[in-house]
Every structure is written in structure tokens, then in C-alpha cells.
C-alpha atoms as a PDB file:
ATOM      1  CA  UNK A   1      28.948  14.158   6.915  1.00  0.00           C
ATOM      2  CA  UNK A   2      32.032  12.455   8.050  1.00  0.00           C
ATOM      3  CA  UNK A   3      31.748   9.588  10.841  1.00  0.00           C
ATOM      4  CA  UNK A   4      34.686   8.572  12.822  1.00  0.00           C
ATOM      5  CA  UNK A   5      34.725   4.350  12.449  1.00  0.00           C
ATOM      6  CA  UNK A   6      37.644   4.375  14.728  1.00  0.00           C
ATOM      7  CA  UNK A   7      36.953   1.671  17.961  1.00  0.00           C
ATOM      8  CA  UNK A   8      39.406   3.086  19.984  1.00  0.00           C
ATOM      9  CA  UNK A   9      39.058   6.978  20.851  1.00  0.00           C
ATOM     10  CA  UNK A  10      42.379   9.116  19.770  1.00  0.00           C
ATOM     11  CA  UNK A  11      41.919  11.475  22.735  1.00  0.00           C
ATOM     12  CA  UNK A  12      41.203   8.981  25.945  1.00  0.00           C
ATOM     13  CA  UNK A  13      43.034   5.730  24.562  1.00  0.00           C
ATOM     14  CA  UNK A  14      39.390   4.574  25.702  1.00  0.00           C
ATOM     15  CA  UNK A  15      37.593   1.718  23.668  1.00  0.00           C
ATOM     16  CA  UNK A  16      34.545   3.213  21.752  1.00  0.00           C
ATOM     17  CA  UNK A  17      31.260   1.104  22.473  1.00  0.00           C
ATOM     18  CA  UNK A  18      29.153   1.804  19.665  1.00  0.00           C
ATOM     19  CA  UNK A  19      25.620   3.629  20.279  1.00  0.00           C
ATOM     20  CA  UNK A  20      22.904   1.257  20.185  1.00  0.00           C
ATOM     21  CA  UNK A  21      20.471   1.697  16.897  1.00  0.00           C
ATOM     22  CA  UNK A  22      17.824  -0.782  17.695  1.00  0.00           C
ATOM     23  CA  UNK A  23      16.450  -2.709  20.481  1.00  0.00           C
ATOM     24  CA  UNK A  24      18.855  -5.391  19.364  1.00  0.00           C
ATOM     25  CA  UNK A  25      21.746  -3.772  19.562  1.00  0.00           C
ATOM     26  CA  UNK A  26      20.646  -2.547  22.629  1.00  0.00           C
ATOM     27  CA  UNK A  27      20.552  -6.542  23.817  1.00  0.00           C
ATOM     28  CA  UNK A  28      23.516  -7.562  22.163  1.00  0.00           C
ATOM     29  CA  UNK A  29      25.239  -4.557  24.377  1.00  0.00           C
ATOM     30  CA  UNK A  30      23.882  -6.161  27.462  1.00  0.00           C
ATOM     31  CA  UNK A  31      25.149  -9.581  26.806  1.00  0.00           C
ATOM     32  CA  UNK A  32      28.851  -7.954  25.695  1.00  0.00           C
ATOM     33  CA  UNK A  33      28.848  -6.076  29.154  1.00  0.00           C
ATOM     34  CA  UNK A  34      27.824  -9.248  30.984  1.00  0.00           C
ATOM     35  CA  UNK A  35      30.714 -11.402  29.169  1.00  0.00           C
ATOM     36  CA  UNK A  36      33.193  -8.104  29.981  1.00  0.00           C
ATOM     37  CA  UNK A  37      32.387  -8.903  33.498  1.00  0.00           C
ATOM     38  CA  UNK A  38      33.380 -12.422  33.386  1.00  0.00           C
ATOM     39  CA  UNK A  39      36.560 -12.431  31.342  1.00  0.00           C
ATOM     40  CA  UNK A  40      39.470  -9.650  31.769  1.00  0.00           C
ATOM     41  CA  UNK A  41      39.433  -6.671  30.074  1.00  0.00           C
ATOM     42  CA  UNK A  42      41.883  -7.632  26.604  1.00  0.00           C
ATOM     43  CA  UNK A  43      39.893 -11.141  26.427  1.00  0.00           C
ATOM     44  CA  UNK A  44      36.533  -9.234  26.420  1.00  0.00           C
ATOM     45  CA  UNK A  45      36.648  -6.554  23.969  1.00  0.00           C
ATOM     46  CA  UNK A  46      38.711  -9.288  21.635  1.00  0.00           C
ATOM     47  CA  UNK A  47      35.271 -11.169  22.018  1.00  0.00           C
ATOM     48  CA  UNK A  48      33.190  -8.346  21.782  1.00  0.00           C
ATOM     49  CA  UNK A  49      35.483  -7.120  18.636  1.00  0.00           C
ATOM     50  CA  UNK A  50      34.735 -11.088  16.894  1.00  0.00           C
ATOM     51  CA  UNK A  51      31.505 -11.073  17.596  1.00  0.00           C
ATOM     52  CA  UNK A  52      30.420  -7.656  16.270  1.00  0.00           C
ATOM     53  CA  UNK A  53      32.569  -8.712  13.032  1.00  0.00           C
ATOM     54  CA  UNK A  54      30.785 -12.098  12.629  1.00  0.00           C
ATOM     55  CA  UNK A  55      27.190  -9.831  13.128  1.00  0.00           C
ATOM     56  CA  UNK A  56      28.045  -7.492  10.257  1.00  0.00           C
ATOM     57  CA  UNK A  57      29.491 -10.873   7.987  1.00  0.00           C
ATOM     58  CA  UNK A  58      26.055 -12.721   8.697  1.00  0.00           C
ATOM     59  CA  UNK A  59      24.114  -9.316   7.988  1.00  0.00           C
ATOM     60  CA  UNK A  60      25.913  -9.352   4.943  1.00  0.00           C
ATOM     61  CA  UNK A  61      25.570 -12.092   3.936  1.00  0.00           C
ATOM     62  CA  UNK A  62      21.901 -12.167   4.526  1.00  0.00           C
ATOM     63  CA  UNK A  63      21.184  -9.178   2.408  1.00  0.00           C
ATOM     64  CA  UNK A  64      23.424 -11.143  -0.279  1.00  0.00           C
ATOM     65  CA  UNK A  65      20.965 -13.669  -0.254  1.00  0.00           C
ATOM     66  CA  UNK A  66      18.043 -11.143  -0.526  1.00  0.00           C
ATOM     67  CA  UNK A  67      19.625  -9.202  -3.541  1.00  0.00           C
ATOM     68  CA  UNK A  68      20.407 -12.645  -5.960  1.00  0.00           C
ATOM     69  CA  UNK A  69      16.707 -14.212  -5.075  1.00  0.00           C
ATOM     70  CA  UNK A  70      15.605 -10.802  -6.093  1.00  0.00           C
ATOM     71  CA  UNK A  71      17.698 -10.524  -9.111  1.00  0.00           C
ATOM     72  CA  UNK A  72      17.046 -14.086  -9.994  1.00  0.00           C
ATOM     73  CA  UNK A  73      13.506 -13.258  -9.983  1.00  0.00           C
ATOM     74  CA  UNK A  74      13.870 -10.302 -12.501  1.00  0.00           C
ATOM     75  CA  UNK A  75      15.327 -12.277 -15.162  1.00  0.00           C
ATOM     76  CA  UNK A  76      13.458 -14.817 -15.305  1.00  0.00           C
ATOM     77  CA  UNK A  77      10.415 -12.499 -15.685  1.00  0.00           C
ATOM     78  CA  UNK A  78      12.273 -10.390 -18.496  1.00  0.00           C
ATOM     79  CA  UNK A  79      13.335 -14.205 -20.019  1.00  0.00           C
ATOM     80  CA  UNK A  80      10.077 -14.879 -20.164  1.00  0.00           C
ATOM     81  CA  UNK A  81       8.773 -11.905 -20.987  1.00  0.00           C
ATOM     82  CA  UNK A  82      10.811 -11.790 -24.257  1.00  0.00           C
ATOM     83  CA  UNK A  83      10.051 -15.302 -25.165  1.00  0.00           C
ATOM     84  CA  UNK A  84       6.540 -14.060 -24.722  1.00  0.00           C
ATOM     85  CA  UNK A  85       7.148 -10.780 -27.163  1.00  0.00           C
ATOM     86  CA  UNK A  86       8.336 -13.115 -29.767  1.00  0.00           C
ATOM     87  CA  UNK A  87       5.246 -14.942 -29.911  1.00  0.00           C
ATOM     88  CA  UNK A  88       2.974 -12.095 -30.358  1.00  0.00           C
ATOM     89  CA  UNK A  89       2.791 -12.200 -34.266  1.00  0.00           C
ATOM     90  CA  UNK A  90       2.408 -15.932 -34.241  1.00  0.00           C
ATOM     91  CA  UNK A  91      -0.856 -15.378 -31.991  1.00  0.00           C
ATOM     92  CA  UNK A  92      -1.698 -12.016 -34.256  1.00  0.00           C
ATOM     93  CA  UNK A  93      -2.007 -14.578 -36.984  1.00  0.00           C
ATOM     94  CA  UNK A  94      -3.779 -16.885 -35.155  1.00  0.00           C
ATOM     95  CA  UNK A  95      -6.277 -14.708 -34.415  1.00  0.00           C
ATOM     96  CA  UNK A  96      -6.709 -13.407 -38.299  1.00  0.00           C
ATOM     97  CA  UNK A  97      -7.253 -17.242 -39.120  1.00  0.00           C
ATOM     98  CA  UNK A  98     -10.116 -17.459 -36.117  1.00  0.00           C
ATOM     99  CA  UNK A  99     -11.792 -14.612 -37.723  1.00  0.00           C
ATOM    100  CA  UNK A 100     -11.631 -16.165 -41.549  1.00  0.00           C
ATOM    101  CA  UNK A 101     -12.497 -19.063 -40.830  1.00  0.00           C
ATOM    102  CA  UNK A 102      -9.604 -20.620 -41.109  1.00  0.00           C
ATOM    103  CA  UNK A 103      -8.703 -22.231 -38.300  1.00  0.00           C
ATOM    104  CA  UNK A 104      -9.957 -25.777 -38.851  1.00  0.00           C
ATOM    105  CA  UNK A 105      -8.707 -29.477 -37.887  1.00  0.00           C
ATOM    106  CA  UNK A 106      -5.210 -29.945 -36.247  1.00  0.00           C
ATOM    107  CA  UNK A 107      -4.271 -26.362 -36.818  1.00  0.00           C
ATOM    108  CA  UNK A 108      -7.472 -25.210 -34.474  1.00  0.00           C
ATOM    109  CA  UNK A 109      -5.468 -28.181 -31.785  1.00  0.00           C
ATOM    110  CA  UNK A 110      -1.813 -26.167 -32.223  1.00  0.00           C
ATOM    111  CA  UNK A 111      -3.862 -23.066 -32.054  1.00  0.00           C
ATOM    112  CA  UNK A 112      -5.321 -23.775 -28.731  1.00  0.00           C
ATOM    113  CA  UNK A 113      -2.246 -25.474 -27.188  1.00  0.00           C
ATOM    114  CA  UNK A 114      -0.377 -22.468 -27.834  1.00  0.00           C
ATOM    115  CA  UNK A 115      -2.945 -20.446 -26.480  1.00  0.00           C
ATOM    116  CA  UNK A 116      -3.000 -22.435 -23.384  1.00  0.00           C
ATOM    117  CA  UNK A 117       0.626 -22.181 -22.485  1.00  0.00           C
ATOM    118  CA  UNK A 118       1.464 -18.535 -22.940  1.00  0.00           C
ATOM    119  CA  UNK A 119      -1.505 -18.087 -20.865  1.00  0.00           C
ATOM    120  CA  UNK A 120      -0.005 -20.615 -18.057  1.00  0.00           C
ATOM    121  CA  UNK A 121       2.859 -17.865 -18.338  1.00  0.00           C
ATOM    122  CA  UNK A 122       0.784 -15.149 -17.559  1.00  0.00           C
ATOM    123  CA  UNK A 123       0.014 -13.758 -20.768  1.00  0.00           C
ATOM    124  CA  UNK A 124      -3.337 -12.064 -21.440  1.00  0.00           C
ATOM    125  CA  UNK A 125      -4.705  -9.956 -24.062  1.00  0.00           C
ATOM    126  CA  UNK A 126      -7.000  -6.637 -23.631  1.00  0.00           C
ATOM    127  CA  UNK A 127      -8.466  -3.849 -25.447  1.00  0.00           C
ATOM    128  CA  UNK A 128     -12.434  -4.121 -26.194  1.00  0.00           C
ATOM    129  CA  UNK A 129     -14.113  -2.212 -27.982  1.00  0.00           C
ATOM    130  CA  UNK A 130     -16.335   0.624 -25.703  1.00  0.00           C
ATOM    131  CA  UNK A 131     -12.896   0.611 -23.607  1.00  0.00           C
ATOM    132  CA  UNK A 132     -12.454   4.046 -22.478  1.00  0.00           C
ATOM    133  CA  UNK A 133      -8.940   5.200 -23.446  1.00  0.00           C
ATOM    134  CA  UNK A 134      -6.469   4.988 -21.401  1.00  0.00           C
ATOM    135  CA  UNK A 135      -2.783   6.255 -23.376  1.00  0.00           C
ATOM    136  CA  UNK A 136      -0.587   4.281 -21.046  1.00  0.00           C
ATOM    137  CA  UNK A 137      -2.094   1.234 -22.722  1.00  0.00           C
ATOM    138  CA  UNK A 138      -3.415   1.956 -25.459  1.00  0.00           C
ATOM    139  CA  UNK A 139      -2.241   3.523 -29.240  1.00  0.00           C
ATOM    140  CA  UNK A 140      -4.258   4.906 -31.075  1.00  0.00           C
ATOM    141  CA  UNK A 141      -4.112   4.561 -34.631  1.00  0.00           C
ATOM    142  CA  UNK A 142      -6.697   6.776 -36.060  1.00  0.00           C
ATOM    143  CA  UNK A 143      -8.906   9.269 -34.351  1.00  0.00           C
ATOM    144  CA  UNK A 144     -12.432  10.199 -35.158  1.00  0.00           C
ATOM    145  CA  UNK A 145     -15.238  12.778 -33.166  1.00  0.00           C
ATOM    146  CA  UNK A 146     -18.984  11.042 -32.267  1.00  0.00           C
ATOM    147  CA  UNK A 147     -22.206  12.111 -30.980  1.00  0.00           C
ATOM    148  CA  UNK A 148     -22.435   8.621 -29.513  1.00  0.00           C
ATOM    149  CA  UNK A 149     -18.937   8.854 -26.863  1.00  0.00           C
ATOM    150  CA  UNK A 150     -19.134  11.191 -23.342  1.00  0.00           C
ATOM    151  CA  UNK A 151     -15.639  10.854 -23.053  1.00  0.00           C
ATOM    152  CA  UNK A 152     -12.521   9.607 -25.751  1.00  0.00           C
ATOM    153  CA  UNK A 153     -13.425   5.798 -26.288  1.00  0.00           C
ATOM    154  CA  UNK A 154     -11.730   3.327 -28.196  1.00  0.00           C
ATOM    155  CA  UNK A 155     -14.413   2.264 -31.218  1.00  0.00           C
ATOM    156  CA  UNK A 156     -12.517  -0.620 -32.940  1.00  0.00           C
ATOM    157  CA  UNK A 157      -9.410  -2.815 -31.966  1.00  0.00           C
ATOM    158  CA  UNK A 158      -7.489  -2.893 -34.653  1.00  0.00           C
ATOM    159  CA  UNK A 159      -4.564  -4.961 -33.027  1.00  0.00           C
ATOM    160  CA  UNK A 160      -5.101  -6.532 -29.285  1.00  0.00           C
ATOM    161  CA  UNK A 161      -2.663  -5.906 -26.687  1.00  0.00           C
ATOM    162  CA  UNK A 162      -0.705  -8.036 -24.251  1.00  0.00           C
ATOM    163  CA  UNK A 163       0.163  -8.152 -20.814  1.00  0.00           C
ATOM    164  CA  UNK A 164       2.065 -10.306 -18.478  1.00  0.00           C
ATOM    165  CA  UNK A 165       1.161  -9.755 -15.325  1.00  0.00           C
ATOM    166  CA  UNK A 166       1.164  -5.887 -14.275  1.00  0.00           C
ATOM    167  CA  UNK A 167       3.765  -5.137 -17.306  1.00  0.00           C
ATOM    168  CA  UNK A 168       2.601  -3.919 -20.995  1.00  0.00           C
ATOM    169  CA  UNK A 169       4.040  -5.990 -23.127  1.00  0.00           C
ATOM    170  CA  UNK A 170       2.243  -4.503 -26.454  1.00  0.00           C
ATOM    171  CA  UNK A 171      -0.139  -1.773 -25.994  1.00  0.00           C
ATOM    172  CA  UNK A 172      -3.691  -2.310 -27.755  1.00  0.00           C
ATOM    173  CA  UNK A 173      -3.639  -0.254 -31.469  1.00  0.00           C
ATOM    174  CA  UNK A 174      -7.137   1.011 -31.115  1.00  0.00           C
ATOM    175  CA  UNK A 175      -9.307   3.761 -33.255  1.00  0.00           C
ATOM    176  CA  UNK A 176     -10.735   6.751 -31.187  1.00  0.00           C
ATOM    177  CA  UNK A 177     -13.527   8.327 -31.335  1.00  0.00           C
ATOM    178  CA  UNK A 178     -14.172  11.900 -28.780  1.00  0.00           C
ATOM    179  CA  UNK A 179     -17.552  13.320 -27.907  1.00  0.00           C
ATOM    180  CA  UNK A 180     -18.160  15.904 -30.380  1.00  0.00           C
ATOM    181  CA  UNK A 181     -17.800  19.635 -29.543  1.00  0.00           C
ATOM    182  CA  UNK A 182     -19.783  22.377 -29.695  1.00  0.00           C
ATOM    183  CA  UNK A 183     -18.103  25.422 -31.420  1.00  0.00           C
END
């Protein structure tokens, strides 16, 4: 589709006035016929051609704005969203010492600091066991059949997963176990 940009028409020698696209174009047109009627015809459309320039400036200039708040926002969730990744072993372990035993005295303090503040970040663990599974979260690691399932349901959680906010940031290693079939 080609659009002719031109503001004055080749044919008629006639200055274009642009179609109006929304109601407030269709208001800025009234006020630029209004000032046409007060100043002469070269002094008008010069006005008319600075202020439709300044409009599309500003309008640029506000989407500008929109695009590097939204941008900004994206890296700081991917900054701390790998910050967050790297921590994942460190809380694996963490959670192999809770379930020795081992995590006694100061270490049990660190423990549950650290805990605290990648939570204040958003992170969370999931992955139960009884979860049903669900393979856009979930790997499974070994799979089994049981009379005991109605539909494919993780049985043991080998490894949690993690999440910050709606994103994946580890998917839960789980064992699954199917209902059985008849054959």
C-alpha cells in the first residue's frame, strides 16, 4: 500500500488537510480552522504546519518514555532472575541439610535469612507430591504405572522447582506414576 505524505496536493496546488482518525484529531481540526480564520492564509497553515509537527514530537516522545520504563522493567526482572538461578544449588543444599539433620546453630540463622530474601524477590518453590503432572512444569525423571493414580501423578519430588513470579525458573524433577492399563 503506498500513501501519499505529501501536504500540498501535486494536481490543485491545494494544501492537503489531513483526514481526521480520532475524535481528537477531529478537535484539533476545529481549533486549526478557527485560528485559519483569524490569521491570513500563509500565517495559518505555517501554524497549523508547527503545531501538527510539535503533536507528532510530543507523541513521540511519549511512546519513548513508554518503551524504556518498559524495557527497564524487563531487565531488571531477567537481572534478578539470574541472580536468582544462581542461587538454586545453594538452596538445593540447604534443603539436603534440613532433611539430615544438619542444619543446626548459626547455619539454621544463614539458612533462614537466605530463605527470607530470595523469597522477598519473588522466589517460590513447587512440586508436591500427589501433584498431577503438568509437563510445562514439571520433568520427569523416572516413570512408573499404579493401581493407586486416575490420571499421570507425580509420586516423589526428587528435586523442587522454582518460580519467580509467573516465569519457570527450574521445573520440578519429579517421578511419575500412570493409572495402570488394561490390555
Amino acid at each position: 500500500m503506498i500513501r501519499d505524505n505529501r501536504k500540498i496536493d501535486p494536481e490543485t496546488g491545494e494544501v492537503r488537510r489531513p483526514e481526521p482518525e480520532e475524535p481528537q484529531q477531529e478537535q484539533a481540526q476545529e481549533e486549526q480552522e478557527q485560528v485559519s480564520q483569524i490569521l491570513s492564509g500563509a500565517e495559518a497553515d505555517l501554524l497549523l504546519e508547527r503545531t501538527a509537527d510539535l503533536q507528532r514530537v510530543q507523541a513521540e516522545y511519549t511512546n519513548y518514555r513508554r518503551r524504556v520504563e518498559r524495557d527497564r522493567v524487563v531487565v531488571k526482572e531477567q537481572a534478578v532472575a539470574g541472580a536468582l538461578t544462581e542461587l538454586l544449588p545453594v538452596l538445593d543444599d540447604i534443603g539436603r541439610a534440613r532433611d539430615h539433620g544438619e542444619l543446626t546453630g548459626g547455619f539454621a540463622k544463614v539458612a533462614e535469612s537466605l530463605e527470607a530474601a530470595v523469597a522477598k524477590l519473588g522466589l517460590s518453590s513447587f512440586g508436591q507430591k500427589g501433584d498431577p503432572f503438568d509437563p510445562t512444569v514439571h520433568e520427569a525423571l523416572m516413570h512408573s504405572y499404579s493401581p493407586d493414580v486416575t490420571e499421570p501423578t507425580c509420586i516423589e519430588v526428587l528435586q523442587p522447582g522454582y518460580r519467580m513470579g509467573e516465569r519457570v525458573l527450574r521445573p520440578a524433577r519429579v517421578a511419575v506414576a500412570e493409572p495402570e492399563t488394561e490390555e
